[in-house]
PDB file of N, CA and C in Angstrom:
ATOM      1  N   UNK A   1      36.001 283.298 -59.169  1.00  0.00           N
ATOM      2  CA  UNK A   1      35.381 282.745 -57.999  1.00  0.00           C
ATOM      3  C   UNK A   1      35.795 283.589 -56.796  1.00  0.00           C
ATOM      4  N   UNK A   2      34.651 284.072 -56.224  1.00  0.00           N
ATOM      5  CA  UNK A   2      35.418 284.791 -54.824  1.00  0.00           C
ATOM      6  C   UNK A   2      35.326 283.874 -53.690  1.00  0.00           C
ATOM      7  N   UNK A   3      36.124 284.461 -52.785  1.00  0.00           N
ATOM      8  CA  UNK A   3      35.907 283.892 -51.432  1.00  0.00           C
ATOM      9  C   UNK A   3      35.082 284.403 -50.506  1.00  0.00           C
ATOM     10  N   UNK A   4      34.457 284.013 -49.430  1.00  0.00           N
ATOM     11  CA  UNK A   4      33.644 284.208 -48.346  1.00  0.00           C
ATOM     12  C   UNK A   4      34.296 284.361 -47.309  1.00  0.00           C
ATOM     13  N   UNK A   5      34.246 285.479 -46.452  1.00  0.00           N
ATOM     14  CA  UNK A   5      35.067 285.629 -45.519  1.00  0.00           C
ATOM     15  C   UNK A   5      34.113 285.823 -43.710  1.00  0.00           C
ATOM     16  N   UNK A   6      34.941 285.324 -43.184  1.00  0.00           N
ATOM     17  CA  UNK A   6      33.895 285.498 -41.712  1.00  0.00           C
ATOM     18  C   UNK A   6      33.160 286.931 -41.336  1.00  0.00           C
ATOM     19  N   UNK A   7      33.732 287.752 -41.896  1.00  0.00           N
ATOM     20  CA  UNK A   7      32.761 288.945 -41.743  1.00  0.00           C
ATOM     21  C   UNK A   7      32.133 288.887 -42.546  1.00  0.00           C
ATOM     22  N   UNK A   8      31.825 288.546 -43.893  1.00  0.00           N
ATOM     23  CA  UNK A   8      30.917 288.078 -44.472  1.00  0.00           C
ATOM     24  C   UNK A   8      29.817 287.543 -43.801  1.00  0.00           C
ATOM     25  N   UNK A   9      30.320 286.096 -43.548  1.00  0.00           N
ATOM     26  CA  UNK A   9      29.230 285.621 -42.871  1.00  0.00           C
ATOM     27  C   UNK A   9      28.421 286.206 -41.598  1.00  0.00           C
ATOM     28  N   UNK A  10      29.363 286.538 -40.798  1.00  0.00           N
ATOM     29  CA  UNK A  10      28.780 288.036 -39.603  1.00  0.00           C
ATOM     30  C   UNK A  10      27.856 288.365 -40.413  1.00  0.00           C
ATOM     31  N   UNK A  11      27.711 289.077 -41.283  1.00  0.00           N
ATOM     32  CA  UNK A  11      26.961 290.253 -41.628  1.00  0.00           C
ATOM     33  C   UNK A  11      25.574 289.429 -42.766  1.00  0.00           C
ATOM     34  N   UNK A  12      25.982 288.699 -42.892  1.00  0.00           N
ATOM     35  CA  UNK A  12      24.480 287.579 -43.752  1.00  0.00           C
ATOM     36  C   UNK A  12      23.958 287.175 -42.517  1.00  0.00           C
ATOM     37  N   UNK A  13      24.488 286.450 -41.599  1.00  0.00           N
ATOM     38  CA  UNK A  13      23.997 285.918 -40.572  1.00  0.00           C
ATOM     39  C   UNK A  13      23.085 286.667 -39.597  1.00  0.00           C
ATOM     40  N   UNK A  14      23.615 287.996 -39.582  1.00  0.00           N
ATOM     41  CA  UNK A  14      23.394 288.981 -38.537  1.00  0.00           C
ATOM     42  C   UNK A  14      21.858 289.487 -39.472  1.00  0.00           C
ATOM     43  N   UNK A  15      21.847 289.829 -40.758  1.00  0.00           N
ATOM     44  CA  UNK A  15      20.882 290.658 -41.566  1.00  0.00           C
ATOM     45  C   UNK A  15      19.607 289.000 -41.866  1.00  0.00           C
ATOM     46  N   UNK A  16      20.323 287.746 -42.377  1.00  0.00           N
ATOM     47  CA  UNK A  16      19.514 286.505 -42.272  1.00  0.00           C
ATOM     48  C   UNK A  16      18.105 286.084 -40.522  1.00  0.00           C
ATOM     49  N   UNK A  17      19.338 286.390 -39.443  1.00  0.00           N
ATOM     50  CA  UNK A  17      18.719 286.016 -38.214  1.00  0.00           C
ATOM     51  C   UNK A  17      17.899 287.455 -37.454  1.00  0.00           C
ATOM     52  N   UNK A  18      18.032 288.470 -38.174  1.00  0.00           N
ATOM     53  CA  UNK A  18      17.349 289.863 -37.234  1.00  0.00           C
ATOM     54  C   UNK A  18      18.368 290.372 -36.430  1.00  0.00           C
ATOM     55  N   UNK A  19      19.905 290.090 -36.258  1.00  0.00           N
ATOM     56  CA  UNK A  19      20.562 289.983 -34.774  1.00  0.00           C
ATOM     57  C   UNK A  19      21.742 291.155 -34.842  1.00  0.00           C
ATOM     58  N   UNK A  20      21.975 291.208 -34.160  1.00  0.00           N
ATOM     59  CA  UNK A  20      23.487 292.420 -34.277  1.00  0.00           C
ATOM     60  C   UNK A  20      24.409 291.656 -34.801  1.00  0.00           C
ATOM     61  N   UNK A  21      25.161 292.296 -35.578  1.00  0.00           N
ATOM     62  CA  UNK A  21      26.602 292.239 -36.192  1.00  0.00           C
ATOM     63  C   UNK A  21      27.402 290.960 -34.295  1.00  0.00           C
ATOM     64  N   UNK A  22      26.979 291.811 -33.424  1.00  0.00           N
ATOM     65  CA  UNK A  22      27.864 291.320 -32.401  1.00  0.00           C
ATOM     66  C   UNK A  22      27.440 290.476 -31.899  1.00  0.00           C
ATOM     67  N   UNK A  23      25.916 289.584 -32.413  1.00  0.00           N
ATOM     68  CA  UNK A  23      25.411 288.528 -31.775  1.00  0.00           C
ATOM     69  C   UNK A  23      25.771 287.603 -33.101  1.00  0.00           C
ATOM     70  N   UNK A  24      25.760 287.869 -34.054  1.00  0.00           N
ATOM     71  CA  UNK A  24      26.426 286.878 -35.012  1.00  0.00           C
ATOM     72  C   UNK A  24      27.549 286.820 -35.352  1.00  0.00           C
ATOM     73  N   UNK A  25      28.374 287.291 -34.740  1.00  0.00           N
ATOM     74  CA  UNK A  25      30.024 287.316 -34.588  1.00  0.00           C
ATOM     75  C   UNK A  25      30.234 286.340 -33.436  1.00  0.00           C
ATOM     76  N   UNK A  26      29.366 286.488 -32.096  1.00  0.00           N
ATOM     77  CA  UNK A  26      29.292 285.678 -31.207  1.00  0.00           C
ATOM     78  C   UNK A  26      28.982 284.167 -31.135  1.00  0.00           C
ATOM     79  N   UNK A  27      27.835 284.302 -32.423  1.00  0.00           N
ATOM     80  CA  UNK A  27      27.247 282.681 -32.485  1.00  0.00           C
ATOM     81  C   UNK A  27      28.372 281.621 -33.539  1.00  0.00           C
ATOM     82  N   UNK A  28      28.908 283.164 -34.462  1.00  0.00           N
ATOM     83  CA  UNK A  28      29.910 282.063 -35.295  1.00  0.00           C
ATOM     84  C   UNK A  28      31.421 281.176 -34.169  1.00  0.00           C
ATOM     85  N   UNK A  29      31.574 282.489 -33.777  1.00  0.00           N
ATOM     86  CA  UNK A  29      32.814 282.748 -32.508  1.00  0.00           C
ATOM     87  C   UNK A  29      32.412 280.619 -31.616  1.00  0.00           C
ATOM     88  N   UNK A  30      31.055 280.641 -31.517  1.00  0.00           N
ATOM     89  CA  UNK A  30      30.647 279.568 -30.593  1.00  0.00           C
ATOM     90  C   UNK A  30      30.583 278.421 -30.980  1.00  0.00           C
ATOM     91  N   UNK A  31      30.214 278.563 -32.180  1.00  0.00           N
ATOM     92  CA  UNK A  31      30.095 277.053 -33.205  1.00  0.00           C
ATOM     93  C   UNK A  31      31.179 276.450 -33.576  1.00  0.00           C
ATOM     94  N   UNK A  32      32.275 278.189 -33.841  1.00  0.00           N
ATOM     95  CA  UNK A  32      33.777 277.100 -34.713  1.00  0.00           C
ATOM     96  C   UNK A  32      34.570 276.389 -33.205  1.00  0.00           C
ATOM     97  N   UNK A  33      34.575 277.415 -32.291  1.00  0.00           N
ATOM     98  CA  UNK A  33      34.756 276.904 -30.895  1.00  0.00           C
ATOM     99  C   UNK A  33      34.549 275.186 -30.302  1.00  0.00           C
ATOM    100  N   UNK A  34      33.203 275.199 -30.786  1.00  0.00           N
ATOM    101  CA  UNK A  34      32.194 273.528 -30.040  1.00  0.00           C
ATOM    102  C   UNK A  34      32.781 272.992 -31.138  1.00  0.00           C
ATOM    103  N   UNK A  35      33.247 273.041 -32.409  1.00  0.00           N
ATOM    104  CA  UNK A  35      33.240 271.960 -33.222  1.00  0.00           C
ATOM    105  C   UNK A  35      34.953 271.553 -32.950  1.00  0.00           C
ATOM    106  N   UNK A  36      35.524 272.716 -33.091  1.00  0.00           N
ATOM    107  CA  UNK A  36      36.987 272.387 -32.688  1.00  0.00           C
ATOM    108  C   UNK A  36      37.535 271.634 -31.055  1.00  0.00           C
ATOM    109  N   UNK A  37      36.316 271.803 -30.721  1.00  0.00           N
ATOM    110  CA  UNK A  37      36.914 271.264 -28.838  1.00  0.00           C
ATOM    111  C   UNK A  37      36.287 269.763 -29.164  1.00  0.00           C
ATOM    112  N   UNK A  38      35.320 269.341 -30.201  1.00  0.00           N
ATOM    113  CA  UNK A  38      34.881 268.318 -30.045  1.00  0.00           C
ATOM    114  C   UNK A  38      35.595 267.278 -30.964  1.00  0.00           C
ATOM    115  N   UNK A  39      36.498 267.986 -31.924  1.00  0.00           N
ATOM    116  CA  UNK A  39      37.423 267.299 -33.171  1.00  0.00           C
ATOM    117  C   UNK A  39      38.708 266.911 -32.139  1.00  0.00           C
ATOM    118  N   UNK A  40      38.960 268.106 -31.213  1.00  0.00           N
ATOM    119  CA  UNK A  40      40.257 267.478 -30.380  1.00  0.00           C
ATOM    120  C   UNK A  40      40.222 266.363 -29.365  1.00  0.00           C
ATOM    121  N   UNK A  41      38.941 266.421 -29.024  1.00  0.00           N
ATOM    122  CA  UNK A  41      38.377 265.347 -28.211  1.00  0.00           C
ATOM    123  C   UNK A  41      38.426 263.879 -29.236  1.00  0.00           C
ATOM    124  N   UNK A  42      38.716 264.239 -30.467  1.00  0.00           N
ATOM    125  CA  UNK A  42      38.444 262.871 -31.243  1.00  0.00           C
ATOM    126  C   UNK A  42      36.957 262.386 -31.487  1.00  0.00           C
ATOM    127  N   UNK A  43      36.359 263.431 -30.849  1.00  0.00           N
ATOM    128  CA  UNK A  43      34.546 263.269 -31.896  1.00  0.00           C
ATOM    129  C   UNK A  43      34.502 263.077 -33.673  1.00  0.00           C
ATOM    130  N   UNK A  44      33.478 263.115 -34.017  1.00  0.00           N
ATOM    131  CA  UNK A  44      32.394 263.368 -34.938  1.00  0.00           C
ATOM    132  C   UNK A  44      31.746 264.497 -34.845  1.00  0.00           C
ATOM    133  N   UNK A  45      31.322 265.284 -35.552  1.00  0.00           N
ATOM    134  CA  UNK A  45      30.576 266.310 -35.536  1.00  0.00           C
ATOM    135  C   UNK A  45      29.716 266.428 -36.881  1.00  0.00           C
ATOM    136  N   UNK A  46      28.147 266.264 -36.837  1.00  0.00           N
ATOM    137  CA  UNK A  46      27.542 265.537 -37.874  1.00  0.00           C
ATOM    138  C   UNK A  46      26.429 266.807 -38.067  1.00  0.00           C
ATOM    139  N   UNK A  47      26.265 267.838 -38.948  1.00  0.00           N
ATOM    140  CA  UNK A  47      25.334 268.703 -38.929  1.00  0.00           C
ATOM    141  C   UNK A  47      24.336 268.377 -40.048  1.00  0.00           C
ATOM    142  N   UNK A  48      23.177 267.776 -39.624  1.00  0.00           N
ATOM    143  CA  UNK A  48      22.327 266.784 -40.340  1.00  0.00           C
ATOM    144  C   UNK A  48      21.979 268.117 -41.898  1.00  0.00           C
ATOM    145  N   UNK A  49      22.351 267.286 -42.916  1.00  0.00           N
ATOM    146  CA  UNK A  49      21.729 268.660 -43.967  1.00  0.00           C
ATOM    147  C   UNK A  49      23.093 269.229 -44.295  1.00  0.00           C
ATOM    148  N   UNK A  50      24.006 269.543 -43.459  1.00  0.00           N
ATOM    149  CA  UNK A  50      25.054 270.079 -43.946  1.00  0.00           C
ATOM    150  C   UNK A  50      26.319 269.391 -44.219  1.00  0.00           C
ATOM    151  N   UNK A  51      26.864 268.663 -43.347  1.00  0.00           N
ATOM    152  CA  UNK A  51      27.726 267.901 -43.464  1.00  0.00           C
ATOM    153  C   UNK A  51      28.556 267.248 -42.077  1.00  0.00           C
ATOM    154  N   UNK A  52      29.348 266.884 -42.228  1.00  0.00           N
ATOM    155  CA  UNK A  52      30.131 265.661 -40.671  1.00  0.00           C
ATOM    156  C   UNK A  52      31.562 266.391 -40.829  1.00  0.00           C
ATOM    157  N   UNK A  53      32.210 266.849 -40.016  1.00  0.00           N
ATOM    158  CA  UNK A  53      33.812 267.010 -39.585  1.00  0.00           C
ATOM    159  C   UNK A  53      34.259 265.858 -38.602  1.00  0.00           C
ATOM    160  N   UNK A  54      35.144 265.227 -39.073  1.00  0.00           N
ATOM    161  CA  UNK A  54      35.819 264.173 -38.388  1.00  0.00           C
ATOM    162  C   UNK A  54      37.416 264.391 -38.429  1.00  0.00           C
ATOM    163  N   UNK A  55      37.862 263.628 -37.588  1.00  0.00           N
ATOM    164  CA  UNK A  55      39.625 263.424 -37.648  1.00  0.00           C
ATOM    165  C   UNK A  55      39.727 262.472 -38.524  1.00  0.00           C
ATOM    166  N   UNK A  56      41.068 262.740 -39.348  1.00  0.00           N
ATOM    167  CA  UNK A  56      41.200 261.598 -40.030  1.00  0.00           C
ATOM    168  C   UNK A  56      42.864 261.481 -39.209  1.00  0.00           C
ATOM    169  N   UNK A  57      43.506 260.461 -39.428  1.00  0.00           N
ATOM    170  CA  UNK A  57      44.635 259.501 -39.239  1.00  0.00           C
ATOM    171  C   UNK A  57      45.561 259.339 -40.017  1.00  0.00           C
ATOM    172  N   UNK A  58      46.529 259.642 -40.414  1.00  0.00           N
ATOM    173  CA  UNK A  58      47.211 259.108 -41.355  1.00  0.00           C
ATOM    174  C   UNK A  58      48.490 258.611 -40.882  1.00  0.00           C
ATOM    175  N   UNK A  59      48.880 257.380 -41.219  1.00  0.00           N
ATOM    176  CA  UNK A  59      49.779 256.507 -40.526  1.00  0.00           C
ATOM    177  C   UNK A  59      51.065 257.102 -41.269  1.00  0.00           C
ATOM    178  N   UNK A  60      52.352 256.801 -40.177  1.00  0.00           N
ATOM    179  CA  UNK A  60      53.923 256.875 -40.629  1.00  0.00           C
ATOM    180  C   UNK A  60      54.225 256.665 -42.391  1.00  0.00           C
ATOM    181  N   UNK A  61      54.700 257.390 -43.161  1.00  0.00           N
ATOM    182  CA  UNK A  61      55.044 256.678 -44.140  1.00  0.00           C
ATOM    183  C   UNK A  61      56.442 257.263 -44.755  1.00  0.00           C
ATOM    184  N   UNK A  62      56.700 256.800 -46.033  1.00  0.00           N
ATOM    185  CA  UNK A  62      57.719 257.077 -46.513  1.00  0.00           C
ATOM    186  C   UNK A  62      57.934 257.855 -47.596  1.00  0.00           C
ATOM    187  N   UNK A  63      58.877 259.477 -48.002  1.00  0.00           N
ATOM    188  CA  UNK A  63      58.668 260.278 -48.733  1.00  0.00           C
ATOM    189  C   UNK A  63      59.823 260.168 -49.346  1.00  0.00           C
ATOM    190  N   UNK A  64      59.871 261.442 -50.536  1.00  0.00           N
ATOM    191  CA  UNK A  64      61.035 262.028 -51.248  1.00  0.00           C
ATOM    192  C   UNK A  64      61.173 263.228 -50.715  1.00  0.00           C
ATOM    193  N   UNK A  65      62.396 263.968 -50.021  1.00  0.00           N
ATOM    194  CA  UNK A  65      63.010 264.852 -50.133  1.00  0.00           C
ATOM    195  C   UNK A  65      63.042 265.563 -51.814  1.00  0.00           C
ATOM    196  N   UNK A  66      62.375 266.254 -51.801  1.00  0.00           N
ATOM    197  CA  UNK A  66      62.542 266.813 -53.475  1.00  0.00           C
ATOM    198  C   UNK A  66      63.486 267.879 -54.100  1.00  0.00           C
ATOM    199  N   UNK A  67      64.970 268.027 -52.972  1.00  0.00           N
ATOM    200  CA  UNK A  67      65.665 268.994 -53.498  1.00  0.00           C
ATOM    201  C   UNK A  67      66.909 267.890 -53.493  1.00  0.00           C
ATOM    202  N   UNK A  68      66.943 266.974 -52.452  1.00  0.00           N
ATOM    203  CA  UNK A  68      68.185 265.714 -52.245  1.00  0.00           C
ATOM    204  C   UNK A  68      67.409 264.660 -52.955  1.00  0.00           C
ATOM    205  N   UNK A  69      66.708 264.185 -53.368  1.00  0.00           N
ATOM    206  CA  UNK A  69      65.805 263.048 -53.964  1.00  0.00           C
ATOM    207  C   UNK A  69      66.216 261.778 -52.508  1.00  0.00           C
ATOM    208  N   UNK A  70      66.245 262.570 -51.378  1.00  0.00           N
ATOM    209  CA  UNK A  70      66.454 261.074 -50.528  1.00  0.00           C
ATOM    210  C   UNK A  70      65.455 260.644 -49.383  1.00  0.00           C
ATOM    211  N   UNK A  71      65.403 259.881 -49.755  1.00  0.00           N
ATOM    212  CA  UNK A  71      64.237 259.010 -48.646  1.00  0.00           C
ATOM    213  C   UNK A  71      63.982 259.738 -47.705  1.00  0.00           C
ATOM    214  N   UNK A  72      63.296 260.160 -46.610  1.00  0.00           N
ATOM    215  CA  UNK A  72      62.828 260.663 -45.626  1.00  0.00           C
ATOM    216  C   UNK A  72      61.080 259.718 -44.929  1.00  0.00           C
ATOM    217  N   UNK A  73      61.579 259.942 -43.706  1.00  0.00           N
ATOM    218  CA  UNK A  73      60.128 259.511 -43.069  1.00  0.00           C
ATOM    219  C   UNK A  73      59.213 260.919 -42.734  1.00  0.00           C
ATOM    220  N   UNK A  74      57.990 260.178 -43.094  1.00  0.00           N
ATOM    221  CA  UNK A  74      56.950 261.050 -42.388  1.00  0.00           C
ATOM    222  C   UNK A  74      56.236 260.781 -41.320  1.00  0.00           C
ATOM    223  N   UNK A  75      56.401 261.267 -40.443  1.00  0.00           N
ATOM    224  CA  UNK A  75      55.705 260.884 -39.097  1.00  0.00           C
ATOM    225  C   UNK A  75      54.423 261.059 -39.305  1.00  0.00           C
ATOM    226  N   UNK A  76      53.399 260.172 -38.418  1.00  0.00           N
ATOM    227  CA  UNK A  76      52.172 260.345 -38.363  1.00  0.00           C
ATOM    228  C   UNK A  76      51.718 261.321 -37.825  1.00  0.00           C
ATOM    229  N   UNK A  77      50.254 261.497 -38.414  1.00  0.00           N
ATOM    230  CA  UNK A  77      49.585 263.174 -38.570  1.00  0.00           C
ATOM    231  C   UNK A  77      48.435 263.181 -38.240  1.00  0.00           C
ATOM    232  N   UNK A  78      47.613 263.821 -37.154  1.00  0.00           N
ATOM    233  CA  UNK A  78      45.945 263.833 -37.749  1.00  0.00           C
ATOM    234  C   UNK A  78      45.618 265.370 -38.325  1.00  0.00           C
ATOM    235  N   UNK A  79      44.599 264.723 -39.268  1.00  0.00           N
ATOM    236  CA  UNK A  79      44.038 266.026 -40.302  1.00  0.00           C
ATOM    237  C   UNK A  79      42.577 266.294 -40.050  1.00  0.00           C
ATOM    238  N   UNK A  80      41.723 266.815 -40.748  1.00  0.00           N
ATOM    239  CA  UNK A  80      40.349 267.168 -40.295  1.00  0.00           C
ATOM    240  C   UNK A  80      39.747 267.029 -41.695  1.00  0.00           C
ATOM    241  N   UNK A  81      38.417 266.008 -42.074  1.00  0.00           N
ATOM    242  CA  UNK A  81      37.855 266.019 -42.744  1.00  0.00           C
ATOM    243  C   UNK A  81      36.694 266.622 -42.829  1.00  0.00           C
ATOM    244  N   UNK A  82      35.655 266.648 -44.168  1.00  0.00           N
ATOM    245  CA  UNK A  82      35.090 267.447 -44.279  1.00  0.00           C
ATOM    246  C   UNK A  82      34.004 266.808 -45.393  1.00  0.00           C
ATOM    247  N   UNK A  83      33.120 265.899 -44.910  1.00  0.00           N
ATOM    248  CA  UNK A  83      32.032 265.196 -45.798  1.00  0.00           C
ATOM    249  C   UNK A  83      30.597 266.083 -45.780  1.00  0.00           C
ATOM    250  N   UNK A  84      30.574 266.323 -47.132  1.00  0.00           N
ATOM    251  CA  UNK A  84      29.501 267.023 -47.277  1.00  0.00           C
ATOM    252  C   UNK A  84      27.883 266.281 -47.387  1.00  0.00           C
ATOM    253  N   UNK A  85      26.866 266.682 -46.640  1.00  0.00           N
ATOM    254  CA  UNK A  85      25.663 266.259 -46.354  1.00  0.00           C
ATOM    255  C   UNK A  85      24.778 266.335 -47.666  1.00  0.00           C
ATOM    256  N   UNK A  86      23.798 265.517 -47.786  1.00  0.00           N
ATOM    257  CA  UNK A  86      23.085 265.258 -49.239  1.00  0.00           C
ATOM    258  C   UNK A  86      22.535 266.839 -49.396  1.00  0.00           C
ATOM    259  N   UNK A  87      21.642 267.689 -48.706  1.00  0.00           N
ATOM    260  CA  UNK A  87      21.430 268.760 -49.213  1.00  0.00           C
ATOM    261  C   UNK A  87      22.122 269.763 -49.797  1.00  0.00           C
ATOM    262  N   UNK A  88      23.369 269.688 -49.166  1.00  0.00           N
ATOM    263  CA  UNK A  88      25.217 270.764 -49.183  1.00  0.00           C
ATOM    264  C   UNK A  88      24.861 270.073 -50.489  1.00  0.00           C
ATOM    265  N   UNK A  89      25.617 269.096 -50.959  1.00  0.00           N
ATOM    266  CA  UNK A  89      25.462 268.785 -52.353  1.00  0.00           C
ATOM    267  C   UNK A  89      24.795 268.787 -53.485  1.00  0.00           C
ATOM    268  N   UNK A  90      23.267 268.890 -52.839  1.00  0.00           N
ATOM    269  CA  UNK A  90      22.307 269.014 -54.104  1.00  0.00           C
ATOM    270  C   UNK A  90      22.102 270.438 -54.332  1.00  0.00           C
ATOM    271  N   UNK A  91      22.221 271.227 -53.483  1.00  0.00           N
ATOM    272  CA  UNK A  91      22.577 272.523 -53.440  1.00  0.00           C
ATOM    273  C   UNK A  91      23.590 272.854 -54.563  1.00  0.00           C
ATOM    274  N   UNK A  92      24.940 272.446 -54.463  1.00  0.00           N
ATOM    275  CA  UNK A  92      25.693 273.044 -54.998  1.00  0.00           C
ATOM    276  C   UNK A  92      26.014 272.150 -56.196  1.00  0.00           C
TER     277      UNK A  92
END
């Protein structure tokens, strides 16, 4: 399985849309930008067809230290989810 890398996408995007390498470096540059200023804001971000990025929450809880086996707390965290849209899925 390989990976996809942002110049990758630059360069599909750029050869997909007609556009320069430096206008689709720009538009990716803008999107991960708006979605990340709108996740810190504590939005939703819902790309109809593709999929929703949301914050998720995860409350205080309680762990193992796995080299002392001793109790430890975990402080609360937010993470970033990643629900994929009915087409993303029937797609893949």
């Amino acid at each position: 399985m390989a990976s996809v890398t942002k110049a990758d996408l630059v360069t599909k995007m750029a050869r997909t849309a007609g556009i320069t390498r430096a206008q689709a470096e720009a538009a990716i540059e803008g999107t991960v930008s708006a979605i990340a200023a709108a996740l810190s804001r504590g939005d939703k971000v819902t790309l109809v067809g593709f999929g929703t990025f949301l914050v998720s929450e995860r409350s205080e809880r309680v762990g193992t230290n796995p080299r002392t086996k001793q109790s430890i707390t975990i402080p609360a965290s937010k993470g970033v989810r990643f629900k994929a849209g009915r087409a993303l899925r029937d797609v893949i």
